[in-house]
N, C-alpha and C. Protein backbone atom coordinates (compact mmCIF):
# COMPACT_ATOMS: atom_id res chain seq x y z
N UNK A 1 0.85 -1.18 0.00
CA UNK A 1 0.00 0.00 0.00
C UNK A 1 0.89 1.24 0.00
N UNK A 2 0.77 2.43 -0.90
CA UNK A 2 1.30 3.34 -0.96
C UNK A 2 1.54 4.06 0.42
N UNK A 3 2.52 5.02 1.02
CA UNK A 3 2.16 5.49 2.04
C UNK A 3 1.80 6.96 2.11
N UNK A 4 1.78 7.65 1.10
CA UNK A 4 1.66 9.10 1.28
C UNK A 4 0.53 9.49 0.58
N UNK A 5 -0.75 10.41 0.90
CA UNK A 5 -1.49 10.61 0.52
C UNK A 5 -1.28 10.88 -0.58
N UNK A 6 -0.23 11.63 -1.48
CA UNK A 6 -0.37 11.63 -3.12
C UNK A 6 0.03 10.03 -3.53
N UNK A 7 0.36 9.16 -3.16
CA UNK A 7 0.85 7.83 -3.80
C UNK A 7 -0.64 7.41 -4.05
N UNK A 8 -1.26 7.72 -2.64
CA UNK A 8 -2.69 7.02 -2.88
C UNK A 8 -3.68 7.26 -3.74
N UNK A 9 -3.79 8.53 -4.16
CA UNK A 9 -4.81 9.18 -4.77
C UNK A 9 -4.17 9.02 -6.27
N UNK A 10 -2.53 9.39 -6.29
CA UNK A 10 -2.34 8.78 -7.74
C UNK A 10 -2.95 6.76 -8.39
N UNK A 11 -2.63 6.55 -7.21
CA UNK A 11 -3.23 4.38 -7.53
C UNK A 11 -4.60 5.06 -7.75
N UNK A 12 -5.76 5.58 -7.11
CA UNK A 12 -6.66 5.41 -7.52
C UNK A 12 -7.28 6.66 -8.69
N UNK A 13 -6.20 7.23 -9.24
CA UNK A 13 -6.26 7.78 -10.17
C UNK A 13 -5.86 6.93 -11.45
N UNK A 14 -5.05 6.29 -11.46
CA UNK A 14 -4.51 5.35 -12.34
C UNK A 14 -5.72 3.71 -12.55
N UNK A 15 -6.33 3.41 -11.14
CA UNK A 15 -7.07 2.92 -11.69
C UNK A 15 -8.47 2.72 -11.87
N UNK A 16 -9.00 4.33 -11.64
CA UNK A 16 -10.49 4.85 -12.15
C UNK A 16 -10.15 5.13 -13.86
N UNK A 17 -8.94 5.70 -13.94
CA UNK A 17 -8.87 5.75 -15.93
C UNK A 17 -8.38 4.09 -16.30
N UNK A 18 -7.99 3.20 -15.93
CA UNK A 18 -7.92 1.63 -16.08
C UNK A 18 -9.57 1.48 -16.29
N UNK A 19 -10.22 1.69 -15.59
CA UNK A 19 -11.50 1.50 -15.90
C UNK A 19 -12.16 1.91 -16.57
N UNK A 20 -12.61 3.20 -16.50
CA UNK A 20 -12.56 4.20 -18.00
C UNK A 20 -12.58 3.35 -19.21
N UNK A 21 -11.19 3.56 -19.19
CA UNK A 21 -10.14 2.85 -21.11
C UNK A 21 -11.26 1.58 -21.21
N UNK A 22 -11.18 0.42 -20.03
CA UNK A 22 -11.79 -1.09 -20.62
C UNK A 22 -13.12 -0.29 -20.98
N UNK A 23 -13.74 0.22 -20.52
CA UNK A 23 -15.39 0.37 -20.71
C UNK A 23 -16.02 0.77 -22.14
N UNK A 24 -14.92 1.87 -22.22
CA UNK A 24 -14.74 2.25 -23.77
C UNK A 24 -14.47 1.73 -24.41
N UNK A 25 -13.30 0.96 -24.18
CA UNK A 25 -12.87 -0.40 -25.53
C UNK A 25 -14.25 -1.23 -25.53
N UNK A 26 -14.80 -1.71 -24.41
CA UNK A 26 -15.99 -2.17 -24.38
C UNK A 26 -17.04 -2.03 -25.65
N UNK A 27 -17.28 -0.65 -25.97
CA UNK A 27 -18.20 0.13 -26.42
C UNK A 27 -19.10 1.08 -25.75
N UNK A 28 -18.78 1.21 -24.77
CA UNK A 28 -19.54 2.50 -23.94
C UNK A 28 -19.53 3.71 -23.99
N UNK A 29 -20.44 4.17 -24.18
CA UNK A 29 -20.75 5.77 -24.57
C UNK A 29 -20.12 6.35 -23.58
N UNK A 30 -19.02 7.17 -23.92
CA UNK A 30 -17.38 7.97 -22.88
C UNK A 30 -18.85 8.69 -21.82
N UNK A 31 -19.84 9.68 -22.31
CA UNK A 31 -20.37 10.30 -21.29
C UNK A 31 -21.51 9.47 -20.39
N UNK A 32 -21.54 8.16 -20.67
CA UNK A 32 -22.59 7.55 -20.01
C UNK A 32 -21.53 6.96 -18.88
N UNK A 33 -19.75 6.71 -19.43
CA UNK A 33 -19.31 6.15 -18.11
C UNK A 33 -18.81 7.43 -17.10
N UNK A 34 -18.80 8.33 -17.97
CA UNK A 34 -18.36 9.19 -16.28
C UNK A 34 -18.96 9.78 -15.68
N UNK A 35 -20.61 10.37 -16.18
CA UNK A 35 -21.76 10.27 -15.55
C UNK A 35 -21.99 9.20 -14.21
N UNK A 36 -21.40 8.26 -14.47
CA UNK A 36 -21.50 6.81 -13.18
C UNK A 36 -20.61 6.51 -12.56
N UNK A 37 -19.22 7.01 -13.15
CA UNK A 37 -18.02 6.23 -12.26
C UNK A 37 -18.20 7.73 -11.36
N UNK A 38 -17.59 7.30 -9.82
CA UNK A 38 -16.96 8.34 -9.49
C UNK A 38 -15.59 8.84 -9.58
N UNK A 39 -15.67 10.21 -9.16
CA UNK A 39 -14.42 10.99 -9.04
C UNK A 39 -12.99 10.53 -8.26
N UNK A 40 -12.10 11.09 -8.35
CA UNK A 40 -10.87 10.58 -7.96
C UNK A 40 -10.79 10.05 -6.57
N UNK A 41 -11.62 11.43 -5.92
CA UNK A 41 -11.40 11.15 -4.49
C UNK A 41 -12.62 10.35 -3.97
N UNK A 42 -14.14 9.85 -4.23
CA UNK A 42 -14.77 9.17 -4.47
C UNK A 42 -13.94 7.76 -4.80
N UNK A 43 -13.44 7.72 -5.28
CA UNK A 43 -12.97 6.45 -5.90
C UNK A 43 -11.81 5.69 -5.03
N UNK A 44 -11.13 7.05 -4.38
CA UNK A 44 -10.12 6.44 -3.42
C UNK A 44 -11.03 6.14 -2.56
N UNK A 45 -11.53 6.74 -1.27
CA UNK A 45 -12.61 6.81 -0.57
C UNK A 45 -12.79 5.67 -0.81
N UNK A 46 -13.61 5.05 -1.79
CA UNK A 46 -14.22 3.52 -2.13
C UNK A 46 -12.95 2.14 -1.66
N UNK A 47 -11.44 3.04 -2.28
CA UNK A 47 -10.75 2.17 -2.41
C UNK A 47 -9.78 1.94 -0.78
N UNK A 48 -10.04 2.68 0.11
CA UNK A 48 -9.71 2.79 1.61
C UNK A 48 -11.08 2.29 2.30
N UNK A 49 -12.33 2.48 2.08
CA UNK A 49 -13.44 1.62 2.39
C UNK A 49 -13.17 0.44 2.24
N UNK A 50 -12.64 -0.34 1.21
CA UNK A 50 -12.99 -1.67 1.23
C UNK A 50 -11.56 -2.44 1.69
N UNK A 51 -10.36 -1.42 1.87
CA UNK A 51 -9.27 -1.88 2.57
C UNK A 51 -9.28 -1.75 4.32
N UNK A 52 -10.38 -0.97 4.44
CA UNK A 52 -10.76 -0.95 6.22
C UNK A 52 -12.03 -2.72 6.09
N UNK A 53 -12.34 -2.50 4.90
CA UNK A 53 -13.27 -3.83 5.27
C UNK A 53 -12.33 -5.10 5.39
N UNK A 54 -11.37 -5.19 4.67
CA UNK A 54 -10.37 -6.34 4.94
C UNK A 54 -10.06 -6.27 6.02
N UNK A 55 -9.18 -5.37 6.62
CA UNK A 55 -8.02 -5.17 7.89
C UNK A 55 -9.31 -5.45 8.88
N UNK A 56 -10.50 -5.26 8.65
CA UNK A 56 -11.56 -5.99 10.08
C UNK A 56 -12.36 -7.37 9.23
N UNK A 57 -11.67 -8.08 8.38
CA UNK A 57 -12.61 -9.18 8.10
C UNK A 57 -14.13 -9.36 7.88
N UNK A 58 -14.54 -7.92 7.23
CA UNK A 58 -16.17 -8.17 6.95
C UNK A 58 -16.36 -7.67 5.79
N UNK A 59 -14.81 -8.13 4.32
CA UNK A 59 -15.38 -7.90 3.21
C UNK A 59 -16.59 -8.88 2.72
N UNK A 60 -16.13 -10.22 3.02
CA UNK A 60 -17.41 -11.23 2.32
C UNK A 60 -18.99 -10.91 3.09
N UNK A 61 -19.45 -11.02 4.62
CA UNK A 61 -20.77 -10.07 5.05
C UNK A 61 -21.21 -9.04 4.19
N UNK A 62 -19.97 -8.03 4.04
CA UNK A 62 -20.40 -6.83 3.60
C UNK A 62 -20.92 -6.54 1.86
N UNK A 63 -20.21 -8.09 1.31
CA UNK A 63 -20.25 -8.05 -0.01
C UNK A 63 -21.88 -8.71 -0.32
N UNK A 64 -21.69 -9.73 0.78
CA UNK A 64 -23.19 -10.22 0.76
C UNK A 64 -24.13 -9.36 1.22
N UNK A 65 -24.40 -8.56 1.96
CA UNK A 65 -25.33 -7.46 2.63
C UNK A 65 -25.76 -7.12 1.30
N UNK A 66 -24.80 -6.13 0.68
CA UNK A 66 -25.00 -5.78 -0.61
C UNK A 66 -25.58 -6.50 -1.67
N UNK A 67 -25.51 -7.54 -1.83
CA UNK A 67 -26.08 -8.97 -3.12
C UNK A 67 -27.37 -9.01 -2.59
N UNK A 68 -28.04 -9.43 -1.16
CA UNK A 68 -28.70 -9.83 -1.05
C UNK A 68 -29.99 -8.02 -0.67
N UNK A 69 -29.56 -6.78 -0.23
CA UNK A 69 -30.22 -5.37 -0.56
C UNK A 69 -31.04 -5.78 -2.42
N UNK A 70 -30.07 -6.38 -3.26
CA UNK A 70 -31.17 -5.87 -4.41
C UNK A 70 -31.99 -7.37 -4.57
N UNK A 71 -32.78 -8.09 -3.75
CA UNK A 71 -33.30 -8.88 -3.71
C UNK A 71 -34.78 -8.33 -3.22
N UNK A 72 -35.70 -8.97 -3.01
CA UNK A 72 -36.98 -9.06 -2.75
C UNK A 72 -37.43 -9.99 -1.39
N UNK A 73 -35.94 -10.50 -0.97
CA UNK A 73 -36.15 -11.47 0.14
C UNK A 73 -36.81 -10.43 1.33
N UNK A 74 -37.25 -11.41 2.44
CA UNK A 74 -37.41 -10.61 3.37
C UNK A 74 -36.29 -10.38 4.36
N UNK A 75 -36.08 -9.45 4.39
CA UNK A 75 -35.02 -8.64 5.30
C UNK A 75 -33.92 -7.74 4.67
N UNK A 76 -34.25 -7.61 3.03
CA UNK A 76 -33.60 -6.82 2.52
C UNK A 76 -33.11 -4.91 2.96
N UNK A 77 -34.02 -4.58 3.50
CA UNK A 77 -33.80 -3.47 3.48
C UNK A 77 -33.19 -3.30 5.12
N UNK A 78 -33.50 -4.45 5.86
CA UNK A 78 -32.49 -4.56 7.00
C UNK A 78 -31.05 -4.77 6.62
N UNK A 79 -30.46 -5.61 5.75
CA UNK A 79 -29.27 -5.63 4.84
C UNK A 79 -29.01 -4.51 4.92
N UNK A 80 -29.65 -3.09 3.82
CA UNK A 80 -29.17 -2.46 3.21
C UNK A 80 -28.61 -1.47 4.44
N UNK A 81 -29.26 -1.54 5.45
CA UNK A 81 -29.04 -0.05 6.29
C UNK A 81 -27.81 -0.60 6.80
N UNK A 82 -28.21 -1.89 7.32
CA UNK A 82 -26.76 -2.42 8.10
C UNK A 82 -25.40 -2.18 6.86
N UNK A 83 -25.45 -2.63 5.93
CA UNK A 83 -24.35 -1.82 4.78
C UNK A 83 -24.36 -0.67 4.52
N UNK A 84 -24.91 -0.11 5.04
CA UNK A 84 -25.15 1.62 4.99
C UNK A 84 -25.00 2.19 6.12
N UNK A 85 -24.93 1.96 7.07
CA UNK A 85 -24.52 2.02 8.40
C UNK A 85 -22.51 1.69 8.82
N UNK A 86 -22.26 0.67 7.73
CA UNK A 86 -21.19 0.10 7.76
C UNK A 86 -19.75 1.63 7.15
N UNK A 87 -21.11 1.55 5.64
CA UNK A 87 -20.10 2.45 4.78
C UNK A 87 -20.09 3.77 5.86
N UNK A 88 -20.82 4.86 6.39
CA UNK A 88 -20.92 5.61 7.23
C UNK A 88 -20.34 5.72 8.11
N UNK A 89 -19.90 4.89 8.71
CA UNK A 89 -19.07 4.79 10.05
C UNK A 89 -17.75 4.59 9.06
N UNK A 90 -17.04 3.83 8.26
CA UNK A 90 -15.73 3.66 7.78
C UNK A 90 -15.69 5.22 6.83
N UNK A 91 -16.69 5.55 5.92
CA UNK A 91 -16.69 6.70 5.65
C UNK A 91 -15.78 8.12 6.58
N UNK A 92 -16.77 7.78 7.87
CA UNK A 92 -16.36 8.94 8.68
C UNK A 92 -14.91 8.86 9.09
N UNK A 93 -14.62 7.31 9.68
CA UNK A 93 -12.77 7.15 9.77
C UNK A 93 -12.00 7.71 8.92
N UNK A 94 -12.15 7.73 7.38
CA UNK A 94 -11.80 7.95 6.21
C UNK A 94 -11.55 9.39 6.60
N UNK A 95 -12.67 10.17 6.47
CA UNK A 95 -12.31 11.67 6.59
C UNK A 95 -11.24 12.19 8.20
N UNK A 96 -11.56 11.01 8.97
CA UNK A 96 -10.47 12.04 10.12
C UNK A 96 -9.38 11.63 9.60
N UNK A 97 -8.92 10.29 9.06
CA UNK A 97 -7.39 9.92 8.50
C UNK A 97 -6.99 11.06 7.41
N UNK A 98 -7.86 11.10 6.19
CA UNK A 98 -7.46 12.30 5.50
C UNK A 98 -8.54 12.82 5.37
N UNK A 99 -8.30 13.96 5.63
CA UNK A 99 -9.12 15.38 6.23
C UNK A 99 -8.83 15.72 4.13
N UNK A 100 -8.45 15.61 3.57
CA UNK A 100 -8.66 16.03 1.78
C UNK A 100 -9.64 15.46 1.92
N UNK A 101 -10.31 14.46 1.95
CA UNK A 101 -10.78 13.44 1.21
C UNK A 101 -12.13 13.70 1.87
N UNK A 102 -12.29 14.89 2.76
CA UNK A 102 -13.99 14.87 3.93
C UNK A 102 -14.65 15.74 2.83
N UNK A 103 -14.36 16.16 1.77
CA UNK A 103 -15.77 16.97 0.92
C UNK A 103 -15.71 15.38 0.41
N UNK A 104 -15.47 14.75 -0.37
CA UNK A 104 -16.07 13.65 -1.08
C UNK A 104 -16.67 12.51 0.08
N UNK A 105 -16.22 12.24 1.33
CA UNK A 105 -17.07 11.54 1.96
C UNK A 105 -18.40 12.43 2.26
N UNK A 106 -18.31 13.54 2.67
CA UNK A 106 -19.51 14.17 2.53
C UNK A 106 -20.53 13.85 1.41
N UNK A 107 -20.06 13.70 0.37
CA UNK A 107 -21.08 13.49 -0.64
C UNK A 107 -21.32 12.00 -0.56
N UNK A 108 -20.43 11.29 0.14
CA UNK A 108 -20.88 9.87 -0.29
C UNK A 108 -22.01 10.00 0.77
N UNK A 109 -21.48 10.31 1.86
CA UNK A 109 -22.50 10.00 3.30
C UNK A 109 -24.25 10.14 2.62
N UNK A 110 -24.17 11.31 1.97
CA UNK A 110 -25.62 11.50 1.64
C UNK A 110 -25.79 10.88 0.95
N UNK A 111 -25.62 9.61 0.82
CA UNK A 111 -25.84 8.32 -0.41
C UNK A 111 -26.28 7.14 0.46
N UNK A 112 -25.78 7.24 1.66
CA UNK A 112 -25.98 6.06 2.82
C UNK A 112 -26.18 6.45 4.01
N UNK A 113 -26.51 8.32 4.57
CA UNK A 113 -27.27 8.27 5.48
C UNK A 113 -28.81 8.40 5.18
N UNK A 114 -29.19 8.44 6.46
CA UNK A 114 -30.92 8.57 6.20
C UNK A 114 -30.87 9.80 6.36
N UNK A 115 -32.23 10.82 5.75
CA UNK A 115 -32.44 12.19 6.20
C UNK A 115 -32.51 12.72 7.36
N UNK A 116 -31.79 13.69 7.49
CA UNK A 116 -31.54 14.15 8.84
C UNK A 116 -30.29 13.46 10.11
N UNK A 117 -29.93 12.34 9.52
CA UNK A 117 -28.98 11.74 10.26
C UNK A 117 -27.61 12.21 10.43
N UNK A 118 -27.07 13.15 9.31
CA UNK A 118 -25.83 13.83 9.38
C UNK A 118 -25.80 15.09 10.53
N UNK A 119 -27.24 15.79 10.88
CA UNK A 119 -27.13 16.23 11.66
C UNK A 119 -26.51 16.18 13.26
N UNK A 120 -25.65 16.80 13.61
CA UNK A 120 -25.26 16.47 14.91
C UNK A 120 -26.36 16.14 16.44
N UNK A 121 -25.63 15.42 16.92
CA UNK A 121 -26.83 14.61 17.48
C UNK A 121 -27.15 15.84 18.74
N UNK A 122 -26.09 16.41 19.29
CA UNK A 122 -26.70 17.54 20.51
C UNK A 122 -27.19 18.71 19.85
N UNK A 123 -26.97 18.74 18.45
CA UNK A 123 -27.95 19.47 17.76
C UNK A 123 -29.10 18.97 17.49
N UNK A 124 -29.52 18.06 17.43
CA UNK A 124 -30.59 16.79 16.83
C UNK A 124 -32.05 17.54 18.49
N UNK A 125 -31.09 17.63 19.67
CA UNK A 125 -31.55 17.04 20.73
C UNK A 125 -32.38 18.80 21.00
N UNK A 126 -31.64 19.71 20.78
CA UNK A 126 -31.80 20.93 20.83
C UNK A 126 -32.99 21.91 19.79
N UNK A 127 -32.74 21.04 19.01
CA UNK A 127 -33.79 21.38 17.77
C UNK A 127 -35.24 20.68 17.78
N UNK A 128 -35.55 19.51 18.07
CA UNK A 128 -36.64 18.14 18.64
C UNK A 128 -37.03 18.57 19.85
């Protein structure tokens, strides 16, 4: 693993355009893939998310949480929060380790919190 925040953000710069290039060789319309992929720091973010999911052993749970959210089973949407709950909390680690990288967890958070949940909670208590 790289150790300096530019080593890192260059790997996941190097391989969000790795992805890119195949999609296009693919045949994919260039503005339909970057409309969907995310951004650099999005992408690292993703790529320190799922290296905090290793270093605690709950990539396979977490991969399944996710498989089984776009199902119809019952307890799906218990899945999803608990993986949304997951990304949120490693999210937030993410931004105190690198403090660059807290506008793009910001944007992720609002992807996997619920409304009103980013609010601070002795603010939560003050406002209710």
């Amino acid at each position: 693993m790289p150790s300096s925040f530019a080593e890192l953000r260059e790997l996941a710069e190097l391989e969000r355009e790795s992805i890119i290039e195949q999609r296009v060789r693919g045949g994919e319309d260039p503005a339909q893939i970057f409309a969907e992929i995310p951004d650099t720091d999005e992408y690292l973010v993703l790529l320190l998310r799922d290296d905090a999911l290793e270093a605690r052993g709950l990539t396979a749970e977490y991969s399944l949480a996710r498989l089984a959210e776009q199902t119809a089973q019952e307890g799906a949407d218990d899945l999803r929060r608990t993986a949304d709950g997951i990304d949120a909390k490693l999210y937030r680690a993410i931004a105190r380790q690198y403090p660059q990288l807290s506008r793009a967890v910001w944007r992720m958070l609002g992807e996997v919190e619920e409304e009103g949940s980013l609010i601070e909670p002795s603010y939560r208590k003050n406002v209710g």
